[in-house]
Protein backbone atom coordinates (compact mmCIF):
# COMPACT_ATOMS: atom_id res chain seq x y z
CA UNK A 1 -40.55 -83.49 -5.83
CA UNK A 2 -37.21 -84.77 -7.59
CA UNK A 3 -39.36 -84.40 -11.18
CA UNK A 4 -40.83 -80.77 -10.02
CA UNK A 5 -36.86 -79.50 -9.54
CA UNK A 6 -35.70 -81.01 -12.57
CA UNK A 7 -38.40 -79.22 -14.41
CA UNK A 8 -37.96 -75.98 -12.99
CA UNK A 9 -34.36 -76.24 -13.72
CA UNK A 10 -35.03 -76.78 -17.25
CA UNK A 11 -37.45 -73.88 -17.49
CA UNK A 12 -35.58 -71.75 -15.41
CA UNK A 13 -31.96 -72.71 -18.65
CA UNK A 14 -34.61 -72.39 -21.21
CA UNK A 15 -35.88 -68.64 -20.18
CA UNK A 16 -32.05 -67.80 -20.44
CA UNK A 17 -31.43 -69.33 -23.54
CA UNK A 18 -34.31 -67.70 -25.51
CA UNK A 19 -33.69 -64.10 -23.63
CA UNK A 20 -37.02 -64.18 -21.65
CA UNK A 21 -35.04 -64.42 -18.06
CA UNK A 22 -31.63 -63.22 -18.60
CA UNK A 23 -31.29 -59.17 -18.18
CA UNK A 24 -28.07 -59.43 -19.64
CA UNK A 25 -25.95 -61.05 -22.59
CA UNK A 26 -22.19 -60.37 -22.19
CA UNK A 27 -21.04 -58.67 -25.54
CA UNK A 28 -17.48 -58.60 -26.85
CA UNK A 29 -14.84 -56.54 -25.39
CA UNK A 30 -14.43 -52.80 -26.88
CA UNK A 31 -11.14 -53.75 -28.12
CA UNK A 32 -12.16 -56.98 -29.69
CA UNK A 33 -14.49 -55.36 -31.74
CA UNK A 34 -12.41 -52.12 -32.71
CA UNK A 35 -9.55 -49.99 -32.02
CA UNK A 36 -11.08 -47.07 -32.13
CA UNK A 37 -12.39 -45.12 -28.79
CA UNK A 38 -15.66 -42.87 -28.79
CA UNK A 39 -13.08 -39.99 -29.07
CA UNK A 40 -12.02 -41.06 -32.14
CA UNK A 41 -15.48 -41.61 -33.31
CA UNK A 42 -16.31 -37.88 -32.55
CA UNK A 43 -13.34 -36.82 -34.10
CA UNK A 44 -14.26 -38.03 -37.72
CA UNK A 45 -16.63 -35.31 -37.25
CA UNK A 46 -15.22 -32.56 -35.57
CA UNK A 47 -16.91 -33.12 -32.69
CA UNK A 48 -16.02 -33.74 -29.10
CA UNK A 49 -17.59 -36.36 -26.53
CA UNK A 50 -18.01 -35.81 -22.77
CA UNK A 51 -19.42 -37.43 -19.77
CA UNK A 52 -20.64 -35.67 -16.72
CA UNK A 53 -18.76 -36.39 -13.44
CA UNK A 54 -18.54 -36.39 -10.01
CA UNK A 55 -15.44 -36.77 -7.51
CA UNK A 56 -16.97 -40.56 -6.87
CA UNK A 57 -15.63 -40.76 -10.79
CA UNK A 58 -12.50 -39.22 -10.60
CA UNK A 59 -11.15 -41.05 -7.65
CA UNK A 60 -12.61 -44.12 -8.10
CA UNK A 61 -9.45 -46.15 -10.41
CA UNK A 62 -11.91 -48.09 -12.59
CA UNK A 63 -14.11 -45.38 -13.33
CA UNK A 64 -11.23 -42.78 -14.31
CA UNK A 65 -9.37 -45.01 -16.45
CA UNK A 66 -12.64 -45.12 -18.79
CA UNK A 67 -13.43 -41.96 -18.71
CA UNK A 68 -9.33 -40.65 -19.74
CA UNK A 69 -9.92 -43.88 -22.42
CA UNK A 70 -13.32 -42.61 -23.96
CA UNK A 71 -14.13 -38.83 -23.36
CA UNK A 72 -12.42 -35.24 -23.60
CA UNK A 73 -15.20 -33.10 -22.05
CA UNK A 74 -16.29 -33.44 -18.48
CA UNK A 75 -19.61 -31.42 -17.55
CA UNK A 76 -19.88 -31.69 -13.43
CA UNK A 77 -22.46 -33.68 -12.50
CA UNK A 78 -23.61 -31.31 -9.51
CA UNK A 79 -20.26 -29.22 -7.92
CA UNK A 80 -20.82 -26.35 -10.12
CA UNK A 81 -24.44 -25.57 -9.71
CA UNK A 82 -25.83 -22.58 -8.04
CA UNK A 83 -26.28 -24.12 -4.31
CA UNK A 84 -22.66 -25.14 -4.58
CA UNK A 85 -20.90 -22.43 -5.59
CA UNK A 86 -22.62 -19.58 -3.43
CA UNK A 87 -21.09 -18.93 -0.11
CA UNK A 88 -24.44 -17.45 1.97
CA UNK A 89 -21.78 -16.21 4.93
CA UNK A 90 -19.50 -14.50 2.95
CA UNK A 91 -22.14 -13.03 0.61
CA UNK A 92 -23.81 -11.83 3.59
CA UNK A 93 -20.72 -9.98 4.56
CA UNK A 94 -19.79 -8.40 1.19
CA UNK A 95 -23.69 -7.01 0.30
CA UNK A 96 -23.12 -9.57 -2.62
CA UNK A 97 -23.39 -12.73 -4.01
CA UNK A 98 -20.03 -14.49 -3.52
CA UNK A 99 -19.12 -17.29 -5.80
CA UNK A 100 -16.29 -19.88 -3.76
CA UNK A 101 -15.57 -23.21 -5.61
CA UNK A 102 -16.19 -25.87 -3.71
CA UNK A 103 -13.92 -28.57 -2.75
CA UNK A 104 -15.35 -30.82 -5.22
CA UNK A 105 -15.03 -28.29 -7.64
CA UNK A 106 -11.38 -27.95 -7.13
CA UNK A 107 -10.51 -31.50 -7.24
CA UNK A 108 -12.44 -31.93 -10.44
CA UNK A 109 -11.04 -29.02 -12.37
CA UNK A 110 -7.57 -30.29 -11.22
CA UNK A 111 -8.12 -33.78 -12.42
CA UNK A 112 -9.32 -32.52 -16.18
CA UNK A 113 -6.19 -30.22 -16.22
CA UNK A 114 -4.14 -33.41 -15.21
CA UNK A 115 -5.44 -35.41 -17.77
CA UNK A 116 -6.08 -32.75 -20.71
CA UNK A 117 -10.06 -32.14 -20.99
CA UNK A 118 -12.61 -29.66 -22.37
CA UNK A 119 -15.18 -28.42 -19.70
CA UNK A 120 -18.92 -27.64 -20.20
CA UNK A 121 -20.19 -25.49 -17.33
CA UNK A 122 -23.39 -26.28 -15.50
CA UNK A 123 -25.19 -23.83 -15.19
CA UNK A 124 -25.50 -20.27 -14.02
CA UNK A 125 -29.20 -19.17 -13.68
CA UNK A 126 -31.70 -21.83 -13.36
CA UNK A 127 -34.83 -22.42 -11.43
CA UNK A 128 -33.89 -25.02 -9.15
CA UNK A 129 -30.88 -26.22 -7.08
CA UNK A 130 -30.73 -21.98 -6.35
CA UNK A 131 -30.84 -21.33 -2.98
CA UNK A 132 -33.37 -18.91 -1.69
CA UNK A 133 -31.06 -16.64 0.21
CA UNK A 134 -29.84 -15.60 -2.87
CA UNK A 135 -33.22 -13.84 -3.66
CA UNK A 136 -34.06 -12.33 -0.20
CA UNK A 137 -32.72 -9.00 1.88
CA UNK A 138 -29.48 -9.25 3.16
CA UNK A 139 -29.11 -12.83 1.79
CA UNK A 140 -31.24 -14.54 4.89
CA UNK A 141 -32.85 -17.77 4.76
CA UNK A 142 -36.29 -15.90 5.54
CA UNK A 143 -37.60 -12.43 5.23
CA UNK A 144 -38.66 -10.09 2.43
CA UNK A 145 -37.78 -10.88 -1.02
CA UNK A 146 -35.11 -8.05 -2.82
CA UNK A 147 -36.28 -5.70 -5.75
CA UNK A 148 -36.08 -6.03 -9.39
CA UNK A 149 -32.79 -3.77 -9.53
CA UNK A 150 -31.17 -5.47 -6.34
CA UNK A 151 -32.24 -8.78 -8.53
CA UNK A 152 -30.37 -7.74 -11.63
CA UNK A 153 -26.87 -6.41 -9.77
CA UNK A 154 -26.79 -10.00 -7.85
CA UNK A 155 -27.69 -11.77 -10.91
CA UNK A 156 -24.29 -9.58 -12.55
CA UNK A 157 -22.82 -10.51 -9.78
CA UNK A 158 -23.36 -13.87 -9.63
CA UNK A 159 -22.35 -14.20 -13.26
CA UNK A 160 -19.24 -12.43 -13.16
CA UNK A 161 -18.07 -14.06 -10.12
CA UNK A 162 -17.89 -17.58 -11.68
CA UNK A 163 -16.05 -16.52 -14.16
CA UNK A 164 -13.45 -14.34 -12.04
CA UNK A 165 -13.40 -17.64 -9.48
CA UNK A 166 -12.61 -19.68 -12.42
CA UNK A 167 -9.91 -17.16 -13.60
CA UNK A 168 -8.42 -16.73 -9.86
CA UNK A 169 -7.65 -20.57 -9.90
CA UNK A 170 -6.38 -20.80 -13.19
CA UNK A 171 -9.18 -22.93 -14.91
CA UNK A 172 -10.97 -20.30 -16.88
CA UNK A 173 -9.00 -21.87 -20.26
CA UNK A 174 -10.35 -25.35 -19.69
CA UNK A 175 -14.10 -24.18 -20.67
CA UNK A 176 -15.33 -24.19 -24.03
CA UNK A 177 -18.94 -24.03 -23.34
CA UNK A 178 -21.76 -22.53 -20.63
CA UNK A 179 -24.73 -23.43 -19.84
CA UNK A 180 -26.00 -19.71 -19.20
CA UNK A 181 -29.56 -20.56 -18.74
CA UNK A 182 -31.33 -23.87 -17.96
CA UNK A 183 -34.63 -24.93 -18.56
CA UNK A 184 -36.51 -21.47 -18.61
CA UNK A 185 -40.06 -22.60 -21.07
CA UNK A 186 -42.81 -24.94 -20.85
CA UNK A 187 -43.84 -27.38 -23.36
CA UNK A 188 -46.80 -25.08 -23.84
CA UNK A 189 -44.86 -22.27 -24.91
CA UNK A 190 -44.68 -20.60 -21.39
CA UNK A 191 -42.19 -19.03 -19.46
CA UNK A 192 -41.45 -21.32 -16.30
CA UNK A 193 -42.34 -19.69 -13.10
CA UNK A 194 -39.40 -18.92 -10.80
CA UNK A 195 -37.85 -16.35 -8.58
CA UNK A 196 -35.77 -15.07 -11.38
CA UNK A 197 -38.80 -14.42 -13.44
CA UNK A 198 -41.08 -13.41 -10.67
CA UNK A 199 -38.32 -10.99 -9.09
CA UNK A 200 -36.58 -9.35 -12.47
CA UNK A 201 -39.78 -10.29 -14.97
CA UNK A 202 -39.43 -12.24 -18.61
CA UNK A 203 -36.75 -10.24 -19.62
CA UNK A 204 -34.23 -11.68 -16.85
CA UNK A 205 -33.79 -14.54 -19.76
CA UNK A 206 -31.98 -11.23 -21.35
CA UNK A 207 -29.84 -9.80 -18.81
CA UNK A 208 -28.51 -13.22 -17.97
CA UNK A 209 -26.93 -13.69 -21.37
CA UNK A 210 -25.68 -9.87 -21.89
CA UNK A 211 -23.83 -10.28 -18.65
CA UNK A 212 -22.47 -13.58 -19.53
CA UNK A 213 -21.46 -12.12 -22.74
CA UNK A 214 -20.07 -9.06 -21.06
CA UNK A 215 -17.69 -11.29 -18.73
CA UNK A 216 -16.84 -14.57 -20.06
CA UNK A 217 -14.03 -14.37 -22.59
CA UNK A 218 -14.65 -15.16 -26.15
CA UNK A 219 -13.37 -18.35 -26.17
CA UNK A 220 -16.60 -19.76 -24.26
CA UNK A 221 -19.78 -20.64 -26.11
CA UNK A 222 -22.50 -19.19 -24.18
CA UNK A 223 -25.53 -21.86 -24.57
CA UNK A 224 -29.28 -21.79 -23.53
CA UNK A 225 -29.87 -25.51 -22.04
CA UNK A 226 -33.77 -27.45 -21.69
CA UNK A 227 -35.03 -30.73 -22.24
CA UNK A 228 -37.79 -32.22 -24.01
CA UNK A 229 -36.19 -30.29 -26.60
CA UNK A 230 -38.57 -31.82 -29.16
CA UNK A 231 -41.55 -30.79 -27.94
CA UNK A 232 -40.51 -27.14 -27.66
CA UNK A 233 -38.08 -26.27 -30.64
CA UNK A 234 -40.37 -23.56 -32.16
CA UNK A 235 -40.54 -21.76 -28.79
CA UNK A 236 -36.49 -21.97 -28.55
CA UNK A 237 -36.07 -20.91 -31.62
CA UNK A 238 -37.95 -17.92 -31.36
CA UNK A 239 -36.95 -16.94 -28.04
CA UNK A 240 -33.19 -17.53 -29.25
CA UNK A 241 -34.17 -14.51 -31.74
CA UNK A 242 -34.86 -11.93 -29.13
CA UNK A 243 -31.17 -12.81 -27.29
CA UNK A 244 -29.22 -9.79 -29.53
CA UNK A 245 -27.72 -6.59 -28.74
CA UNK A 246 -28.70 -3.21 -29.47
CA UNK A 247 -26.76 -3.54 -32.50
CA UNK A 248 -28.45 -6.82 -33.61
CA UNK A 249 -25.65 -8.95 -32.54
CA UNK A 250 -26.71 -12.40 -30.81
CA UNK A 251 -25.67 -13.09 -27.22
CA UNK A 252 -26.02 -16.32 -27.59
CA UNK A 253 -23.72 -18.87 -29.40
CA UNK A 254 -25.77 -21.98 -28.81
CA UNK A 255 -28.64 -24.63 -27.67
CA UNK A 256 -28.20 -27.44 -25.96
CA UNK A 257 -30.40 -30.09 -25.87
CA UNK A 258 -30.37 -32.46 -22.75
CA UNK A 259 -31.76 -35.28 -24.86
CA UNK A 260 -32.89 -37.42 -22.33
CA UNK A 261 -34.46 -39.60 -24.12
CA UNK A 262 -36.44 -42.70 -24.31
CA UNK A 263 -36.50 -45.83 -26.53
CA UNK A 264 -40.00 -45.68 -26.98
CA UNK A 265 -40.15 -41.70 -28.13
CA UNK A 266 -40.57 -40.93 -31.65
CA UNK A 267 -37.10 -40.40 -33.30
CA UNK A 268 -37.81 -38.88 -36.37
CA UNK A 269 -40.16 -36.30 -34.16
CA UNK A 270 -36.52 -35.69 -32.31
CA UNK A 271 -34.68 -35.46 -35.46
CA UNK A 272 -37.15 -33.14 -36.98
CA UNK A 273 -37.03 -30.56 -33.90
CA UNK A 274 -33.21 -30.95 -34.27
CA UNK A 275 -33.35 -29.30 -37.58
CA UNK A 276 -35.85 -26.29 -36.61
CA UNK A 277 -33.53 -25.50 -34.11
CA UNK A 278 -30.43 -25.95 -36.52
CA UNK A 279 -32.00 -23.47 -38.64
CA UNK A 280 -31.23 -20.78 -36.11
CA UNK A 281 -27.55 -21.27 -37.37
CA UNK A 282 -26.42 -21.35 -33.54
CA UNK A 283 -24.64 -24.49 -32.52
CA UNK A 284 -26.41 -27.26 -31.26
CA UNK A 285 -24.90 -29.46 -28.85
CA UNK A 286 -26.59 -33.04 -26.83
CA UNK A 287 -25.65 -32.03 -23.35
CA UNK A 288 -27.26 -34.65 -21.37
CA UNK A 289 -27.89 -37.73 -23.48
CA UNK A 290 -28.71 -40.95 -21.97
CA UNK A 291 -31.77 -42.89 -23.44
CA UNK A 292 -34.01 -44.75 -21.18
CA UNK A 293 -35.83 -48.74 -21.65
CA UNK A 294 -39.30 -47.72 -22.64
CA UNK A 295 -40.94 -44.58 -21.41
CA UNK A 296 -40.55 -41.94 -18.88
CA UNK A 297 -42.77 -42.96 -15.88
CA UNK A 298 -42.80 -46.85 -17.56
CA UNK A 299 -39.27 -48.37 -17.67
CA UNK A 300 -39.02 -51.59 -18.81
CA UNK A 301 -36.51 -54.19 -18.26
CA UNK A 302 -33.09 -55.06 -19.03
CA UNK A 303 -33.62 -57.86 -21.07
CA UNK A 304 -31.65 -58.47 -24.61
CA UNK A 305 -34.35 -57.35 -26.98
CA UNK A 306 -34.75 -54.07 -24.83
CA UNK A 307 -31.35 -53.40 -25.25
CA UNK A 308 -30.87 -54.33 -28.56
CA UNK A 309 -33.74 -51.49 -29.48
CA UNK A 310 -31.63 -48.93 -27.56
CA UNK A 311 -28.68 -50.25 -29.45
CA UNK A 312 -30.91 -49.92 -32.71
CA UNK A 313 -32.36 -46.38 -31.48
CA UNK A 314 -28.73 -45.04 -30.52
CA UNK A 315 -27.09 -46.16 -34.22
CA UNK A 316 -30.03 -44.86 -35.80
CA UNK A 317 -29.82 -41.50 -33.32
CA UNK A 318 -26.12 -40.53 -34.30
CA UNK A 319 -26.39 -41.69 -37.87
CA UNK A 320 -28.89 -38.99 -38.38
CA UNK A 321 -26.75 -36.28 -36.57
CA UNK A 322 -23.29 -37.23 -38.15
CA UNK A 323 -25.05 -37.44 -41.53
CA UNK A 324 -26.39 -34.01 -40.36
CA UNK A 325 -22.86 -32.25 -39.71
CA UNK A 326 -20.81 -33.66 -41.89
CA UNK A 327 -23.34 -32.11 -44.89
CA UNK A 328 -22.76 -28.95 -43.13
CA UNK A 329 -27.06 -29.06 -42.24
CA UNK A 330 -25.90 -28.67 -38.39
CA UNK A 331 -23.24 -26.82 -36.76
CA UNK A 332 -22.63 -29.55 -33.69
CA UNK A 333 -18.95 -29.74 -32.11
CA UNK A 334 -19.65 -31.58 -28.81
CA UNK A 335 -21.81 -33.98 -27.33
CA UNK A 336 -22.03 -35.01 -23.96
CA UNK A 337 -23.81 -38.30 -22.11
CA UNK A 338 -24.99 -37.96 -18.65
CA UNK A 339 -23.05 -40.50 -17.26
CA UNK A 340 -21.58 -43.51 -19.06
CA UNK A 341 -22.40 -46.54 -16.76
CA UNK A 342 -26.02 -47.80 -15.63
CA UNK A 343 -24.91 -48.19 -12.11
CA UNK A 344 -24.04 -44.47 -11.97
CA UNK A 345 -27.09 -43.40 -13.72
CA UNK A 346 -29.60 -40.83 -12.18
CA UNK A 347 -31.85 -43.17 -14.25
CA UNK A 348 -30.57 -46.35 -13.44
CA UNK A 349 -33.83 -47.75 -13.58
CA UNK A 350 -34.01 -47.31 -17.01
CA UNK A 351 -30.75 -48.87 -17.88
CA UNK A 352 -30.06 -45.53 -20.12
CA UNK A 353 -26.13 -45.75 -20.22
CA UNK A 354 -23.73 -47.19 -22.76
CA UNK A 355 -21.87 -49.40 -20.55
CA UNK A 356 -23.79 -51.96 -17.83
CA UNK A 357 -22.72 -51.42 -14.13
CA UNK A 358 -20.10 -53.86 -14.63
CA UNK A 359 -18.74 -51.67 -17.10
CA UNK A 360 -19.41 -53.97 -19.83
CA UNK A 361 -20.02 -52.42 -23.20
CA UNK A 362 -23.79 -52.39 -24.42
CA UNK A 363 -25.07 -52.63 -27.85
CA UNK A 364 -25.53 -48.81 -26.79
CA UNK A 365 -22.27 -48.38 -27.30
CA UNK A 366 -21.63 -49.53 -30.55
CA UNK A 367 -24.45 -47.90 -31.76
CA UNK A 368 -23.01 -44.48 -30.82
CA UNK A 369 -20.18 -45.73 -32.61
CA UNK A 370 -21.81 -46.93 -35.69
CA UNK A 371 -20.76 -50.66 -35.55
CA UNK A 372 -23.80 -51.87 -37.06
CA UNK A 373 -23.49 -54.98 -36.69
CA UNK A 374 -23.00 -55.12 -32.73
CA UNK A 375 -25.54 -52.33 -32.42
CA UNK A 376 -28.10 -54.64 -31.68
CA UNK A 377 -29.53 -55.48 -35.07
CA UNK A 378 -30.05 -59.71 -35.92
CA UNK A 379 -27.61 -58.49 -38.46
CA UNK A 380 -25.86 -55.85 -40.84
CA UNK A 381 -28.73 -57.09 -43.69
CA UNK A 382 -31.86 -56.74 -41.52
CA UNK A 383 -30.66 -52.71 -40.09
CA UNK A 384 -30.31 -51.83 -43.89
């Protein structure tokens, strides 16, 4: 039995040595490898780089402190959707919807002021996380469903009331970007089904942008937001076209594509749909990038070759779309990562982030950054 333990003891230090059994190989420090932040990074080409949040991230020490260190744009996680910003009681007693920042909200907005960030709003009209009060008579949780016209006034109302709430508390001038609509087409080309659509008809997709271009100020970017962006960049880009004014003038500044991706999807099939939809000439901005071990429905594990292809996948990702703007191909000023550490993750399965729960950096992070050489690769000669 003495032989049997020895043995397995030797297996078990030779499985970590050659990668097979360790999930994990501790990289250097950020700082010992540059002095440069992601911010920085982004800066070299015009762009800036967010992170989504939540009030767990802003008042948890450890998790602020990299966040101030690495991003300027926050996107909220959840606190700004539909079911949290609708007030069903006081809607019920004005005969409209009534938009009322949460607490979460609040605290967020206050903390980016503090600490001097960009916002991305998320999101206005989308088919889920909507309650369905919002579409029935006198706002109740049951009953008949409300008219096309009734549809269209709360859907103005709706719209306008963000940006009034937002103005009320002072934080209108922290936004540079809204996600108007969310997710609104099928891979097949279709419309998604939803009480918008079924309620107003196709054309809702119109009426939400020319309100939010009738009441949010100039200085926000007004952006239609999907993902598996790849797979339908033809049918954005045409439906993009039909988002003008009488006068032919777009309502629409922008796409943004959620990019959750996978290290096993085809990347030059991404990089191609990026440039149909860059031919629009609207901005493009990643809103929700994290990339995933292996394929959706089939994660695979943490081990050090998996992450060394999502290292390989990420330099190879963001030396495409630097290359991209800086040749003036792609008009992209912000991207933003859903999250930044695995133990956060929505995905956390997949290991998607660029920092490990620990918040160790990843050979995902250096890709983003471009440091080839701790990107993942066996070294600077073989990524060439």
């Amino acid at each position: 039995m003495k032989h049997k333990r020895v043995i397995s003891v030797l297996l078990i230090v030779m499985m970590i040595l050659t990668g097979c059994g360790s999930s994990k190989v501790k990289l250097p420090a950020q700082t010992e490898v540059t002095d440069q932040t992601l911010k920085d990074v982004f800066a070299e080409h015009g762009m800036k780089v967010g992170t989504c949040v939540s009030s767990r991230v802003t008042d948890t020490q450890k998790y602020a402190d990299l966040v101030i260190g690495q991003f300027n744009s926050l996107t909220m996680e959840n606190a700004m959707k539909p079911d949290y910003i609708l007030n069903q009681k006081e809607s019920q007693a004005a005969g409209k919807p009534v938009v009322e920042l949460n607490s979460e909200a609040l605290s967020i907005l206050s903390w980016a002021k503090t600490n001097g960030f960009s916002m991305r709003g998320h999101t206005l009209i989308w088919h889920s996380q909507t309650p369905d009060w919002l579409f029935r008579e006198n706002f109740a949780s049951s009953g008949p469903y409300v008219g096309r016209e009734e549809m269209l006034r709360r859907m103005e109302a709706l719209i306008s009331g963000i940006f009034e709430e937002l103005d009320d508390h002072g934080y209108l001038d922290l936004f540079y970007a809204y996600d108007v609509v969310n997710e609104a087409w099928m891979e097949d080309g279709s419309m998604r089904t939803s009480n918008w659509k079924r309620i107003i008809g196709d054309d809702y997709l119109w009426y939400a942008f020319y309100y939010a271009d009738r009441y949010a100020p100039e200085s926000i970017d007004l952006y239609y937001n999907d993902y598996n962006e790849q797979y339908k960049a033809e049918c954005i880009a045409d439906f993009v076209e039909t988002l003008k004014d009488d006068d032919g003038r777009y309502l629409i500044d922008g796409i943004g594509l959620q990019a959750h991706l996978f290290t096993e999807d085809d990347l030059a099939n991404y990089l191609d749909g990026v440039d149909v939809l860059a031919e629009t000439g609207l901005k493009l901005e990643l809103t929700e990038v994290d990339l995933g071990l292996g394929k959706y429905e089939g994660a695979k594990s943490a081990t050090d070759a998996n992450l060394r292809v999502q290292g390989q996948y990420f330099y190879e990702l963001f030396e495409g779309l630097f290359k991209r703007v800086d040749e003036g191909k792609l008009r992209m000023d912000a991207v933003t990562f859903w999250g930044f550490s695995d133990g956060l993750s929505w995905r956390r399965e997949y290991s998607p982030q660029l920092y490990d729960s620990d918040l160790d950096p990843k050979y995902a992070l250096y890709g983003v950054m471009q440091i080839k050489e701790h990107a993942g690769y066996e070294s600077a000669e073989t990524a060439k």
